[in-house]
C-alpha atoms as a PDB file:
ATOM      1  CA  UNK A   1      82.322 142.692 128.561  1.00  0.00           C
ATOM      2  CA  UNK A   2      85.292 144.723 129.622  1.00  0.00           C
ATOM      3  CA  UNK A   3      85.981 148.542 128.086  1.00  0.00           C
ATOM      4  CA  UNK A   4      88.548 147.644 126.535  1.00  0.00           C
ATOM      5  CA  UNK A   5      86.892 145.313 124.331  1.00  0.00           C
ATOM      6  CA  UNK A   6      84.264 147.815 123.749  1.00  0.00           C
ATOM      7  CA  UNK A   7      86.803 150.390 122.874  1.00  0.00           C
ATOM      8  CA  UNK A   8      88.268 147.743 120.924  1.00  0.00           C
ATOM      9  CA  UNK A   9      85.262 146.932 118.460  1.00  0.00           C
ATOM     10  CA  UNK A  10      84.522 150.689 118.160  1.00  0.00           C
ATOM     11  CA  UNK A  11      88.232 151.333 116.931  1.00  0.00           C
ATOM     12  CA  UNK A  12      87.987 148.622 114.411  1.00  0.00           C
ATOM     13  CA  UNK A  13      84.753 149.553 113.043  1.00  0.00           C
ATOM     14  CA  UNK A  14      85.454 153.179 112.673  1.00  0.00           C
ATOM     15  CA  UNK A  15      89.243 152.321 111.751  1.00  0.00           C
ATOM     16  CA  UNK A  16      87.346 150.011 108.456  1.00  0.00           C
ATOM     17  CA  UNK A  17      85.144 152.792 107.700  1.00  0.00           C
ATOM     18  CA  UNK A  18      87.068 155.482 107.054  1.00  0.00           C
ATOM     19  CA  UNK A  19      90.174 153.591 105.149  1.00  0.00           C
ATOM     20  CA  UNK A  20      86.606 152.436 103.042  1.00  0.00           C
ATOM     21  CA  UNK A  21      85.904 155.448 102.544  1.00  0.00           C
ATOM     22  CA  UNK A  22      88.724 157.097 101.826  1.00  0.00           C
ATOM     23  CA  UNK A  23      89.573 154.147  98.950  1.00  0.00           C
ATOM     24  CA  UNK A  24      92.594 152.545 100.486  1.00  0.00           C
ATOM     25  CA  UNK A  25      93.878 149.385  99.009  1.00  0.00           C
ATOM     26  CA  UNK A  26      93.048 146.505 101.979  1.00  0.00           C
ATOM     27  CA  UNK A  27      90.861 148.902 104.582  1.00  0.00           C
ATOM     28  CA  UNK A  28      91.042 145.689 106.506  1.00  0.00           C
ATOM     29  CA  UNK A  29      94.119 146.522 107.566  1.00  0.00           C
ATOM     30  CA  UNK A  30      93.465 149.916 109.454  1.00  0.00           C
ATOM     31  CA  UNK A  31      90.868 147.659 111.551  1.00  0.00           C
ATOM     32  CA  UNK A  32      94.147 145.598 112.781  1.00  0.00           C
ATOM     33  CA  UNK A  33      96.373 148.500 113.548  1.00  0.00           C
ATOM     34  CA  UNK A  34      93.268 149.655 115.401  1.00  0.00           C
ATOM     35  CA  UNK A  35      93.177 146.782 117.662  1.00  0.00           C
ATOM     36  CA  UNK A  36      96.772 147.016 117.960  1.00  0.00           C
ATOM     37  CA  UNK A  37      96.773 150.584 119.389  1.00  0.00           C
ATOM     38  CA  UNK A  38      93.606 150.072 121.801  1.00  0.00           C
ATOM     39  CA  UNK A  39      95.450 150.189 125.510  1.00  0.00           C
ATOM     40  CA  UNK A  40      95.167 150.291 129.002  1.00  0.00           C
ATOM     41  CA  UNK A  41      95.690 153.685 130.070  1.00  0.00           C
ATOM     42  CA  UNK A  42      96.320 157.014 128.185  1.00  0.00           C
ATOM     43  CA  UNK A  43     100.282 157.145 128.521  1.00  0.00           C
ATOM     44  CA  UNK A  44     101.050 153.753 127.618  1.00  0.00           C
ATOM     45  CA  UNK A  45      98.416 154.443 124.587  1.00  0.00           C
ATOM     46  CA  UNK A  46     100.082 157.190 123.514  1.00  0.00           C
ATOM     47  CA  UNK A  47     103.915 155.759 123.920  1.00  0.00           C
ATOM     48  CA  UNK A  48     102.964 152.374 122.487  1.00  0.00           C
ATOM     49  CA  UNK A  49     101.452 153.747 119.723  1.00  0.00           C
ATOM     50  CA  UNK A  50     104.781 156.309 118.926  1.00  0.00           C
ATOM     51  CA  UNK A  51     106.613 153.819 119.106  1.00  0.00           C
ATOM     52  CA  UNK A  52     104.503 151.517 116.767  1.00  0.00           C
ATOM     53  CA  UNK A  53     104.454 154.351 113.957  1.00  0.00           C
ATOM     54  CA  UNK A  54     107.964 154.844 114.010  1.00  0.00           C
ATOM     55  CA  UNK A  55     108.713 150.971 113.805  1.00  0.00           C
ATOM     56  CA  UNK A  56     106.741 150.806 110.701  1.00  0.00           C
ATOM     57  CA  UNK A  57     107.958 153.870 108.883  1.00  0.00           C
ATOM     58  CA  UNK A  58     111.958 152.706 109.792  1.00  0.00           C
ATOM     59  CA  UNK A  59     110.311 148.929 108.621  1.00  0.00           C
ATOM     60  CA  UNK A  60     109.174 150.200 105.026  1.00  0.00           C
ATOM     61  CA  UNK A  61     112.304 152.178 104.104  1.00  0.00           C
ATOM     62  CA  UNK A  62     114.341 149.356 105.511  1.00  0.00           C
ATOM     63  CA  UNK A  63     111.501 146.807 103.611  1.00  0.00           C
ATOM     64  CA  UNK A  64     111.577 149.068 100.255  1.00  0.00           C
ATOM     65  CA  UNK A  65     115.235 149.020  99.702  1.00  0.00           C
ATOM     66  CA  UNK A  66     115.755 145.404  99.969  1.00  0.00           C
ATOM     67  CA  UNK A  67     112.508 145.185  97.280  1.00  0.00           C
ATOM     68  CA  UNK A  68     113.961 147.366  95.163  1.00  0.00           C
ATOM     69  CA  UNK A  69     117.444 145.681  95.383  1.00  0.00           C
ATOM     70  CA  UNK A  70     116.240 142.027  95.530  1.00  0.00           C
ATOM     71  CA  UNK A  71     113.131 141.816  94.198  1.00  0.00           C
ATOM     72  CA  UNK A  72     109.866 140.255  96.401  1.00  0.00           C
ATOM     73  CA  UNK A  73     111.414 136.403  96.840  1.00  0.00           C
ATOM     74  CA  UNK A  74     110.635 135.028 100.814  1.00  0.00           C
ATOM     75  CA  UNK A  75     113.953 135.039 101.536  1.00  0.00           C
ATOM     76  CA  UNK A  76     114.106 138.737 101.204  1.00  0.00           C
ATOM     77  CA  UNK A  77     111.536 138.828 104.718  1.00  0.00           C
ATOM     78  CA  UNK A  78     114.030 137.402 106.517  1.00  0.00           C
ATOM     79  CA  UNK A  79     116.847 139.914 105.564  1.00  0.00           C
ATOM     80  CA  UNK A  80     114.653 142.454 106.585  1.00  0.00           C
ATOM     81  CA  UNK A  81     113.974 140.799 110.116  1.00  0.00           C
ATOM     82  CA  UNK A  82     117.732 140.737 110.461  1.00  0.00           C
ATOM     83  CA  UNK A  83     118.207 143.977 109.352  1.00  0.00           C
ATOM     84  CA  UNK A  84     115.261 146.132 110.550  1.00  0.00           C
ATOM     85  CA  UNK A  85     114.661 144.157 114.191  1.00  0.00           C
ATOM     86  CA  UNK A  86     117.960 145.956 115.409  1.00  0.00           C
ATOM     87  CA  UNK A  87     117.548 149.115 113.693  1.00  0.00           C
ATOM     88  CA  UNK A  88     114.140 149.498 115.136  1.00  0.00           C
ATOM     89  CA  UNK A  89     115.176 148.343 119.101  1.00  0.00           C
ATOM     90  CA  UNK A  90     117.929 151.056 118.743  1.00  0.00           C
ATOM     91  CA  UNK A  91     115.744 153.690 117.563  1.00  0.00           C
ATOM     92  CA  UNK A  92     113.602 152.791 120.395  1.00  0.00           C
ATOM     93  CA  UNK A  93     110.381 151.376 118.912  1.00  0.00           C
ATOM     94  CA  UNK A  94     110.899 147.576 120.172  1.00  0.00           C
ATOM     95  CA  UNK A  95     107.323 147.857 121.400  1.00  0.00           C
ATOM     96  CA  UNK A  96     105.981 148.578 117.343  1.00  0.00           C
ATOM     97  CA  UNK A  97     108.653 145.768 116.076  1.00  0.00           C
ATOM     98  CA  UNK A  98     105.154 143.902 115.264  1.00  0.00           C
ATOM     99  CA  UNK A  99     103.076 146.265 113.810  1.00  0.00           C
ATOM    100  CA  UNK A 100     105.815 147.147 111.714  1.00  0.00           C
ATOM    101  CA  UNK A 101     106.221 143.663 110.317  1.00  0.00           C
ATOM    102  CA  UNK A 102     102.260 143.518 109.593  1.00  0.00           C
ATOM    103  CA  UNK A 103     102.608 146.996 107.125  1.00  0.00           C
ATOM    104  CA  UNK A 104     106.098 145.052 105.529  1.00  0.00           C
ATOM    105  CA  UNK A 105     104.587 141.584 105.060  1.00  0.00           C
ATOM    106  CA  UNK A 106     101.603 143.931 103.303  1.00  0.00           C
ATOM    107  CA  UNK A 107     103.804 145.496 101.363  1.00  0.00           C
ATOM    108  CA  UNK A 108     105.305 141.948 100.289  1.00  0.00           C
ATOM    109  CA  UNK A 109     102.280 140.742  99.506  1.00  0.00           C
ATOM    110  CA  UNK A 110     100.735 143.652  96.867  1.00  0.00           C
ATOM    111  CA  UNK A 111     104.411 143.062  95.247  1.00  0.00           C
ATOM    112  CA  UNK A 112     104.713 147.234  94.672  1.00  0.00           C
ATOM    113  CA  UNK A 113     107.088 149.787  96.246  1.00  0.00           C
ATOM    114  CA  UNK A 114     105.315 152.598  94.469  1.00  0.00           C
ATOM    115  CA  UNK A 115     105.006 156.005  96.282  1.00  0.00           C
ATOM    116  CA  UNK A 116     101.651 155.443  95.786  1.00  0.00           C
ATOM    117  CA  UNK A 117     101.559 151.879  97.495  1.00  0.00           C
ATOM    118  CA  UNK A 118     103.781 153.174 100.585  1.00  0.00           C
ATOM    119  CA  UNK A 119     101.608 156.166 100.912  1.00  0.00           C
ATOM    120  CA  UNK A 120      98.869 153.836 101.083  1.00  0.00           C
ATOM    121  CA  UNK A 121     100.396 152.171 104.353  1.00  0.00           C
ATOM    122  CA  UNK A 122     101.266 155.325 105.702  1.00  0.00           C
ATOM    123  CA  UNK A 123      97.547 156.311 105.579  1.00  0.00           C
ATOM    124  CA  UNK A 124      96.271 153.227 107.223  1.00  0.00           C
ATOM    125  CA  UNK A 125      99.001 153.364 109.866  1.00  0.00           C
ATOM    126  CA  UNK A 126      97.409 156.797 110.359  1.00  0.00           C
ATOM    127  CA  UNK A 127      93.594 156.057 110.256  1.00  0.00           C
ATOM    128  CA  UNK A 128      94.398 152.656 112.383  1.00  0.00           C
ATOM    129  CA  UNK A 129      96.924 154.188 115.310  1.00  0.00           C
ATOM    130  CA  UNK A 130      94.616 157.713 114.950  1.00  0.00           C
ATOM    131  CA  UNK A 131      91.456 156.390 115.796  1.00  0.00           C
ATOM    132  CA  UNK A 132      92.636 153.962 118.734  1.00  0.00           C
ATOM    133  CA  UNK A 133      94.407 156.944 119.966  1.00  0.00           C
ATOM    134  CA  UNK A 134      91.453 159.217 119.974  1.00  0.00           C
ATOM    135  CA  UNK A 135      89.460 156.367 121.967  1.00  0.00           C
ATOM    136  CA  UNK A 136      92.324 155.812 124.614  1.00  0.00           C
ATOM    137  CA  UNK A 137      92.263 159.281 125.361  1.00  0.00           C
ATOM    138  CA  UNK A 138      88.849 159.884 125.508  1.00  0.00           C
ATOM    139  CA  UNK A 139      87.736 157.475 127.881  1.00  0.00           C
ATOM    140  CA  UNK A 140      89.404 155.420 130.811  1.00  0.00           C
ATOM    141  CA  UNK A 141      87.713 153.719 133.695  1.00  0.00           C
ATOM    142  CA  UNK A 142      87.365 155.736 137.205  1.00  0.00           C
ATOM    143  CA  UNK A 143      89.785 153.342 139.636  1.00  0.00           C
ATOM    144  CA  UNK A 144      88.487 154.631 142.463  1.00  0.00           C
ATOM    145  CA  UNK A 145      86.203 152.331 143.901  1.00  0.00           C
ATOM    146  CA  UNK A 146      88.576 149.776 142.961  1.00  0.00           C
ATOM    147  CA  UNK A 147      91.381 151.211 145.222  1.00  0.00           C
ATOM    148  CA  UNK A 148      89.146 152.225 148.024  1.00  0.00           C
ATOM    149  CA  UNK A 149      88.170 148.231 148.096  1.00  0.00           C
ATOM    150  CA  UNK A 150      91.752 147.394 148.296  1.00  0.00           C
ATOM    151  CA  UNK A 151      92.751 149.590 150.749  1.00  0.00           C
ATOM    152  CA  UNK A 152      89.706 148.222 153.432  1.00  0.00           C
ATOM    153  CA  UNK A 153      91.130 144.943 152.454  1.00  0.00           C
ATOM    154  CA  UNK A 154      94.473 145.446 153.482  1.00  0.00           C
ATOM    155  CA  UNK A 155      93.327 147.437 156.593  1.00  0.00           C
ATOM    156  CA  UNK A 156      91.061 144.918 157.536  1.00  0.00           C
ATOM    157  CA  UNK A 157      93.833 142.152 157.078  1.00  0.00           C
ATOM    158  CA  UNK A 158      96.340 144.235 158.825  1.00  0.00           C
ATOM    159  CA  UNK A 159      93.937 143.850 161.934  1.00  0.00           C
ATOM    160  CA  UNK A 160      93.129 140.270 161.579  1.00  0.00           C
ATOM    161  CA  UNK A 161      97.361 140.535 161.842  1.00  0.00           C
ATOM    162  CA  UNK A 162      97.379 142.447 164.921  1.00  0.00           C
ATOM    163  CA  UNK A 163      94.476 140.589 166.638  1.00  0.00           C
ATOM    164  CA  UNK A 164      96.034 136.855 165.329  1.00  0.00           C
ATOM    165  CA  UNK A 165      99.220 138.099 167.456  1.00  0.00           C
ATOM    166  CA  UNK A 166      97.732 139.198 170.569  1.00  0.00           C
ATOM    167  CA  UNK A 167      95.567 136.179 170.267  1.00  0.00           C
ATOM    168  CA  UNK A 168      98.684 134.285 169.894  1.00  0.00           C
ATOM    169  CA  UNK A 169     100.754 135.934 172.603  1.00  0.00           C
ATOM    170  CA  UNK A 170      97.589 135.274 175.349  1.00  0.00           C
ATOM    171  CA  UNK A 171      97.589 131.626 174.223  1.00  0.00           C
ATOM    172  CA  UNK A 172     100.402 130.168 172.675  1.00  0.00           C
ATOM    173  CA  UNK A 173      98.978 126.858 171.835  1.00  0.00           C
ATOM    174  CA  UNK A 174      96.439 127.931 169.785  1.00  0.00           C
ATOM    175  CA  UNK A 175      96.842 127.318 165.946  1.00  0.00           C
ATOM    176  CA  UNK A 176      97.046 130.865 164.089  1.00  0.00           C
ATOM    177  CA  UNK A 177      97.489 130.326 160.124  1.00  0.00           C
ATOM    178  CA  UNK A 178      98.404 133.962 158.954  1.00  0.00           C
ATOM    179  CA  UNK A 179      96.342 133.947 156.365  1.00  0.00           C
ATOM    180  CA  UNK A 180      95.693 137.388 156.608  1.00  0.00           C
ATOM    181  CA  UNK A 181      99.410 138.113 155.428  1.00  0.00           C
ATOM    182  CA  UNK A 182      98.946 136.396 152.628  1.00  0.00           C
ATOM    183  CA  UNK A 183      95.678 138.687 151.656  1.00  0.00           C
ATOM    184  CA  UNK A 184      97.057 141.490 152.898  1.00  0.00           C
ATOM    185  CA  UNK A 185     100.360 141.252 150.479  1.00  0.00           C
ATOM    186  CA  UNK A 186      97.866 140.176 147.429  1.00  0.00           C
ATOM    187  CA  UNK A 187      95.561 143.501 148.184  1.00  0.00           C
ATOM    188  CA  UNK A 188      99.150 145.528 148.825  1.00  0.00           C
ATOM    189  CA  UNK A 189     100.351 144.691 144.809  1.00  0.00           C
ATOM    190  CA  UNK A 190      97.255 144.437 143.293  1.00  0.00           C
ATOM    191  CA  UNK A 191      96.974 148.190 144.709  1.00  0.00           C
ATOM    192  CA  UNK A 192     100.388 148.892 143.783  1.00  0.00           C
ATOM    193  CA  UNK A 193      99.798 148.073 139.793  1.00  0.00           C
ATOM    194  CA  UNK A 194      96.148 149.639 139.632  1.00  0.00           C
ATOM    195  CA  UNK A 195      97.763 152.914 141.630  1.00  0.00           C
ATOM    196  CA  UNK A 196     100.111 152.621 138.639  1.00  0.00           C
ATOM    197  CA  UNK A 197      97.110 152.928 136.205  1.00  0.00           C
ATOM    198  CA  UNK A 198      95.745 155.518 137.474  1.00  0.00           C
ATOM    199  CA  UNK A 199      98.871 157.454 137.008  1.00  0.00           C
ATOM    200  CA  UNK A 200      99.183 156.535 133.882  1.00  0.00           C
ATOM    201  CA  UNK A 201      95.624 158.127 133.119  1.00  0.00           C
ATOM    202  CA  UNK A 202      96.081 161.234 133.997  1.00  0.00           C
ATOM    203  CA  UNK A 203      96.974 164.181 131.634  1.00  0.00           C
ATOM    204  CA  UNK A 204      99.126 165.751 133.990  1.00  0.00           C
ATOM    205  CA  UNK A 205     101.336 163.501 135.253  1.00  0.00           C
ATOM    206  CA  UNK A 206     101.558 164.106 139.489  1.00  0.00           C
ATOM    207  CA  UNK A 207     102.828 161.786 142.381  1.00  0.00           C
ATOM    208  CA  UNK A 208      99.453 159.460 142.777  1.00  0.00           C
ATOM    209  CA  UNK A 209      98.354 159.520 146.166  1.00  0.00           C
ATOM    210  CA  UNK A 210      97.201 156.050 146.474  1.00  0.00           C
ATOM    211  CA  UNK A 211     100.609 154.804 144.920  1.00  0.00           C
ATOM    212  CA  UNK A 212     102.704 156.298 147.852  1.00  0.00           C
ATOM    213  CA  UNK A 213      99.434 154.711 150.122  1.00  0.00           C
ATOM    214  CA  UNK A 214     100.139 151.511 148.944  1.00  0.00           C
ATOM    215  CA  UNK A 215     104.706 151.303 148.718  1.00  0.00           C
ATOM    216  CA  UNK A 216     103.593 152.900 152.545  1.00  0.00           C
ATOM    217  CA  UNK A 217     101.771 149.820 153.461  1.00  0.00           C
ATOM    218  CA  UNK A 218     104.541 147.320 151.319  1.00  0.00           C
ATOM    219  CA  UNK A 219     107.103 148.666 153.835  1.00  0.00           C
ATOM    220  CA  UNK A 220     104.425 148.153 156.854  1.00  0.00           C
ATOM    221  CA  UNK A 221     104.081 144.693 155.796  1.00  0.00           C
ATOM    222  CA  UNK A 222     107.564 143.850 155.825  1.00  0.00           C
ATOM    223  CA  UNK A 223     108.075 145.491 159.171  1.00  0.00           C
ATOM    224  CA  UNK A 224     104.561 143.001 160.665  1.00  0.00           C
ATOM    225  CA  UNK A 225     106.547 139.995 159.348  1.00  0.00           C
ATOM    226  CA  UNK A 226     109.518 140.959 161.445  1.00  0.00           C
ATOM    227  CA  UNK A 227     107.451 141.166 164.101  1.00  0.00           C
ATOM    228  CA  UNK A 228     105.604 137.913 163.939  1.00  0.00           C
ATOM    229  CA  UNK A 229     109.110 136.269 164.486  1.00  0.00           C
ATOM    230  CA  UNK A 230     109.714 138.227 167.361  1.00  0.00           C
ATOM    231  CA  UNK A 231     106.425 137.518 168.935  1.00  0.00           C
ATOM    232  CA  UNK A 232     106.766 133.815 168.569  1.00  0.00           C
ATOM    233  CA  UNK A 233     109.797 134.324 170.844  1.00  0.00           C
ATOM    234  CA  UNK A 234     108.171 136.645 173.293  1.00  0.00           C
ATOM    235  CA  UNK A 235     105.157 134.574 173.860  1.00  0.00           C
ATOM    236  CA  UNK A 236     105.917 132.159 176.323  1.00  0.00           C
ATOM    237  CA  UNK A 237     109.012 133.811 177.792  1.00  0.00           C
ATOM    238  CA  UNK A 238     107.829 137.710 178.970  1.00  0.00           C
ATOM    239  CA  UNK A 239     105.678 138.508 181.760  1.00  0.00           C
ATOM    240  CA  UNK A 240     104.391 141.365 179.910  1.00  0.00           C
ATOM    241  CA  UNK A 241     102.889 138.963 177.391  1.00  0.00           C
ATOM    242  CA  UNK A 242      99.478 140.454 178.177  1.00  0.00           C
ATOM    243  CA  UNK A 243     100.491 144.174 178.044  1.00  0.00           C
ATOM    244  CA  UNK A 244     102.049 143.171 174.703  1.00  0.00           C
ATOM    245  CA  UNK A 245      98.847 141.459 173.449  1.00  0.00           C
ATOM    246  CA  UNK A 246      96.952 144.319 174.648  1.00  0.00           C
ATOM    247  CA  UNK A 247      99.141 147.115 172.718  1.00  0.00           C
ATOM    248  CA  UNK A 248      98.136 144.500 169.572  1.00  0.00           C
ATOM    249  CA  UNK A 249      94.628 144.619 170.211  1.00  0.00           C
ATOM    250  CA  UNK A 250      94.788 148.706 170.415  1.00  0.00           C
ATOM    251  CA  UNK A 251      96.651 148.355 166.992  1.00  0.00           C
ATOM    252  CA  UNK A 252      94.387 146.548 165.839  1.00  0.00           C
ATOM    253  CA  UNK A 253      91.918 148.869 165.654  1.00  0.00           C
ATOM    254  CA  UNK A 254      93.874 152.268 164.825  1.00  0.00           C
ATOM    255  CA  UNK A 255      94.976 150.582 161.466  1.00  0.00           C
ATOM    256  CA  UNK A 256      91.377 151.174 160.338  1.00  0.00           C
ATOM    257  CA  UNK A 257      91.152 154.255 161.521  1.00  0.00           C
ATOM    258  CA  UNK A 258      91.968 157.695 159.290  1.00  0.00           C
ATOM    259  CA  UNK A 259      93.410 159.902 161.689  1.00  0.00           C
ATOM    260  CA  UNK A 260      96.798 159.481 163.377  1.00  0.00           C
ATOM    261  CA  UNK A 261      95.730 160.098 167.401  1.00  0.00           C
ATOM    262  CA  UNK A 262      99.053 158.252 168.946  1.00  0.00           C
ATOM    263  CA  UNK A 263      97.225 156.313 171.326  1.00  0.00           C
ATOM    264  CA  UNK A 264      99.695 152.911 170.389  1.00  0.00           C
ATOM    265  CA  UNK A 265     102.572 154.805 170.168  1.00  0.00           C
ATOM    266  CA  UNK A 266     101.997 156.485 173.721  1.00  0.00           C
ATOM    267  CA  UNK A 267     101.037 152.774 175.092  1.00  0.00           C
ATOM    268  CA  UNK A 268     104.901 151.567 173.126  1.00  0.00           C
ATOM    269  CA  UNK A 269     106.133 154.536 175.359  1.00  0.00           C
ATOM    270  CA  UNK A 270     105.286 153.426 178.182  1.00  0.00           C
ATOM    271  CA  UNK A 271     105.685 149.623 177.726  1.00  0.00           C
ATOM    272  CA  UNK A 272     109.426 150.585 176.772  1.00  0.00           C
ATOM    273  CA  UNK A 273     109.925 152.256 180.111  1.00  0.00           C
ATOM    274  CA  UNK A 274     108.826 149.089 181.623  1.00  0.00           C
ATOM    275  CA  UNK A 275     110.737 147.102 179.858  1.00  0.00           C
ATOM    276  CA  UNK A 276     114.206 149.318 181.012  1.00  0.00           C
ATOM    277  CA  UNK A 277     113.166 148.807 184.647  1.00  0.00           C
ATOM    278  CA  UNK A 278     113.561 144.916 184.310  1.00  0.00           C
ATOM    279  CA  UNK A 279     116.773 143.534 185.316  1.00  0.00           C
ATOM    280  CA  UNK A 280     119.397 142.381 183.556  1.00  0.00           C
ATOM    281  CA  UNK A 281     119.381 139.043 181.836  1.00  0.00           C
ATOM    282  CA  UNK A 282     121.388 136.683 183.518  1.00  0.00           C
ATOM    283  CA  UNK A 283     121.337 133.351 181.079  1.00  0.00           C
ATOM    284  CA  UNK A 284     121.686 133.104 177.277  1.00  0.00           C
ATOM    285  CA  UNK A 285     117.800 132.782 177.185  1.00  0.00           C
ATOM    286  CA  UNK A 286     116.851 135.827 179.256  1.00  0.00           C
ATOM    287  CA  UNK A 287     119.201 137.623 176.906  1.00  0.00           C
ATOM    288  CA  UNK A 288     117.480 136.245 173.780  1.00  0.00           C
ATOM    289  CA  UNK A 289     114.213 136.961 175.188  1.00  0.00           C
ATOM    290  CA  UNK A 290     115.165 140.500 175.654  1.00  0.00           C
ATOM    291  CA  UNK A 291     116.565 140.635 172.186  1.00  0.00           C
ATOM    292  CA  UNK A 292     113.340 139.536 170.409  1.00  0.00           C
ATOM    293  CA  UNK A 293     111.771 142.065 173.507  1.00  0.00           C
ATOM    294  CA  UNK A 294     113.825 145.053 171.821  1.00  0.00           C
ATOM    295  CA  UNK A 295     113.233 143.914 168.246  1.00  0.00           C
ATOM    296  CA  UNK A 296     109.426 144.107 168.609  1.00  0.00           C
ATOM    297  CA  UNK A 297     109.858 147.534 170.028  1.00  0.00           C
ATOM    298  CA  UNK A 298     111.600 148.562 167.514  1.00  0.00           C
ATOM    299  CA  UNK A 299     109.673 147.312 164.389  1.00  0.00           C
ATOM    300  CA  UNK A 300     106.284 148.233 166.124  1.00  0.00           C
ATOM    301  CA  UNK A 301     108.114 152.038 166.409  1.00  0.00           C
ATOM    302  CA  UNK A 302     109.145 151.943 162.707  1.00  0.00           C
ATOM    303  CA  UNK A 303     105.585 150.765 161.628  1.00  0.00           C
ATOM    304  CA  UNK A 304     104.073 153.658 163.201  1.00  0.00           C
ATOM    305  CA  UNK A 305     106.960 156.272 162.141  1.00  0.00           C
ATOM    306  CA  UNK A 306     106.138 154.667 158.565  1.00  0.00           C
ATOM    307  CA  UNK A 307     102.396 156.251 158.749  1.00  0.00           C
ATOM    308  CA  UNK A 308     103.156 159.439 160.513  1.00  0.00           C
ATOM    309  CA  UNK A 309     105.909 160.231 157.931  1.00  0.00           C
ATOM    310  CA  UNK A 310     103.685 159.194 154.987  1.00  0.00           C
ATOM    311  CA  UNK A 311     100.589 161.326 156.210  1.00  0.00           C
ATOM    312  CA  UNK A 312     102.951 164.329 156.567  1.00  0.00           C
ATOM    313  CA  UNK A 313     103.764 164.320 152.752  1.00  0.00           C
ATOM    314  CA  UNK A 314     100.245 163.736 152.062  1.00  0.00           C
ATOM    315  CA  UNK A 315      97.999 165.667 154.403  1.00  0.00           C
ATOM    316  CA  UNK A 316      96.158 167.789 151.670  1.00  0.00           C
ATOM    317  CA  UNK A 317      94.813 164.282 150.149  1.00  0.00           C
ATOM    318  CA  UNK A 318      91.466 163.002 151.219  1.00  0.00           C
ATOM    319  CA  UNK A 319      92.821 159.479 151.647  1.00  0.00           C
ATOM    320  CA  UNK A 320      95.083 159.519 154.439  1.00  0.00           C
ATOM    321  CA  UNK A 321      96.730 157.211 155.491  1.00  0.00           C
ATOM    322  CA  UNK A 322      97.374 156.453 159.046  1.00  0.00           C
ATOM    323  CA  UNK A 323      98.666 153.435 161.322  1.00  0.00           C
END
């Protein structure tokens, strides 16, 4: 059983209770809005919830008038959806749209616009909304151990990457799915949203660490696949094939490592100066060869200028992130 469904059942209870006890008409309600206001993270609790009080209070003067003016007949509910919907979207509170039908269609159905009757929505929008407020800020779930597991997964599938291509550029007939790409881009966004939550959950809101970790390794992942079609060209065509596969391997294991030491980009170095000293292509496929040659070069540079520039901005944190 999740938190949230925990935090849920709590809200609802408590939400009950106290409309009980304070002698509202329908406490039943205030359980509802509860559930309604029980979120995700502490921001989104807090905004969703605004925005789901002021939808309601714009819905019952909106809902009141046309009472007044019309009387309580069905067709009245759906001059207030066309009338209220828009009012409430411009005001901002499309997320409480909802909620604020709920209180309306309450209101409909006790067949009063008393001060007494709207007070008494009022008060369970504020027991309901209040209490699953109180319980989103109080407690949210540590992500920690959730990111550090996604970011060994995508380190470990950026290396089954690096190893598949020197693999691949030793033997070209053997059959190399990828399948770490795949995993690696599923552990990149699933990191991506939870970074995201964790933002959200703070009080103070700060760049989140593992956020610019994980839009860091996005860009790194678009810069392998680049590289993979550059490889497939190299393979069979470039007497350095082995060097190549060899600078891969070295990769392969300085992805997983958390300290930026430059031993693949000093090996890039020096495979670049041995590149220059080759001659110059002489047919349309020595030149494409090259191309793909100077491609790699380049994308292998820029996924390594990706990590130093990224630890840089974000030496003080005690995930860093590096190659």
């Amino acid at each position: 059983m999740g938190y949230r469904v925990i935090k849920t059942a709590v809200a609802t209870l408590a939400a009950i209770y106290a409309a009980t006890l304070l002698q509202l008409d329908n406490p039943l309600s205030a359980g509802i809005l509860a559930i309604m206001g029980v979120d995700t993270t502490r921001w989104r609790g807090l905004r969703t919830v605004f925005a789901r009080f002021g939808a309601s209070v714009v819905g019952l003067g909106v809902a009141s008038m046309l009472f007044y003016f019309f009387g309580f007949h069905i067709w009245v509910l759906s001059v207030y959806i066309l009338l209220a919907f828009p009012v409430v979207a411009r005001f901002g509170f499309s997320a409480g749209v909802v909620t604020g039908a709920v209180v309306v269609f309450h209101l409909f159905g006790s067949g009063d616009i008393s001060w007494a009757s709207i007070g008494n929505e009022i008060a369970l929008l504020l027991i309901g909304l209040g209490i699953a407020t109180l319980l989103n800020l109080a407690y949210m779930p540590k992500e920690s151990k959730t990111l550090e597991s996604l970011r060994s997964r995508t380190e470990e599938s950026f290396s089954g990457v690096f190893a598949g291509m020197a693999s691949y550029l030793r033997d070209p007939e053997i059959v190399w799915s990828g399948g770490e790409m795949l995993d690696a881009e599923s552990a990149i966004e699933r990191g991506v949203a939870v970074a995201k939550r964790a933002q959200e959950n703070r009080f103070v809101q700060q760049n989140e660490p593992w956020l610019l970790y994980f839009h860091m390794r996005r860009q790194q992942l678009d810069s392998i696949e680049l590289m993979m079609e550059s490889v497939a060209i190299v393979s069979q065509r470039v007497p350095q094939a082995l060097d190549i596969a060899a600078l891969f391997e070295r990769l392969s294991v300085d992805v997983r490592s958390e300290y930026y030491e430059g031993n693949t980009e000093r090996e890039l170095a020096r495979l670049e100066q041995q590149f220059k000293r080759m001659e110059l292509p002489s047919t349309r496929e020595e030149f494409e060869t090259r191309a793909a040659l100077f491609s790699l070069c380049r994308e292998l540079r820029r996924f390594l200028s990706i990590a130093m520039r990224e630890k840089k901005q974000r030496s003080s944190s005690p995930n860093q992130v590096i190659q």
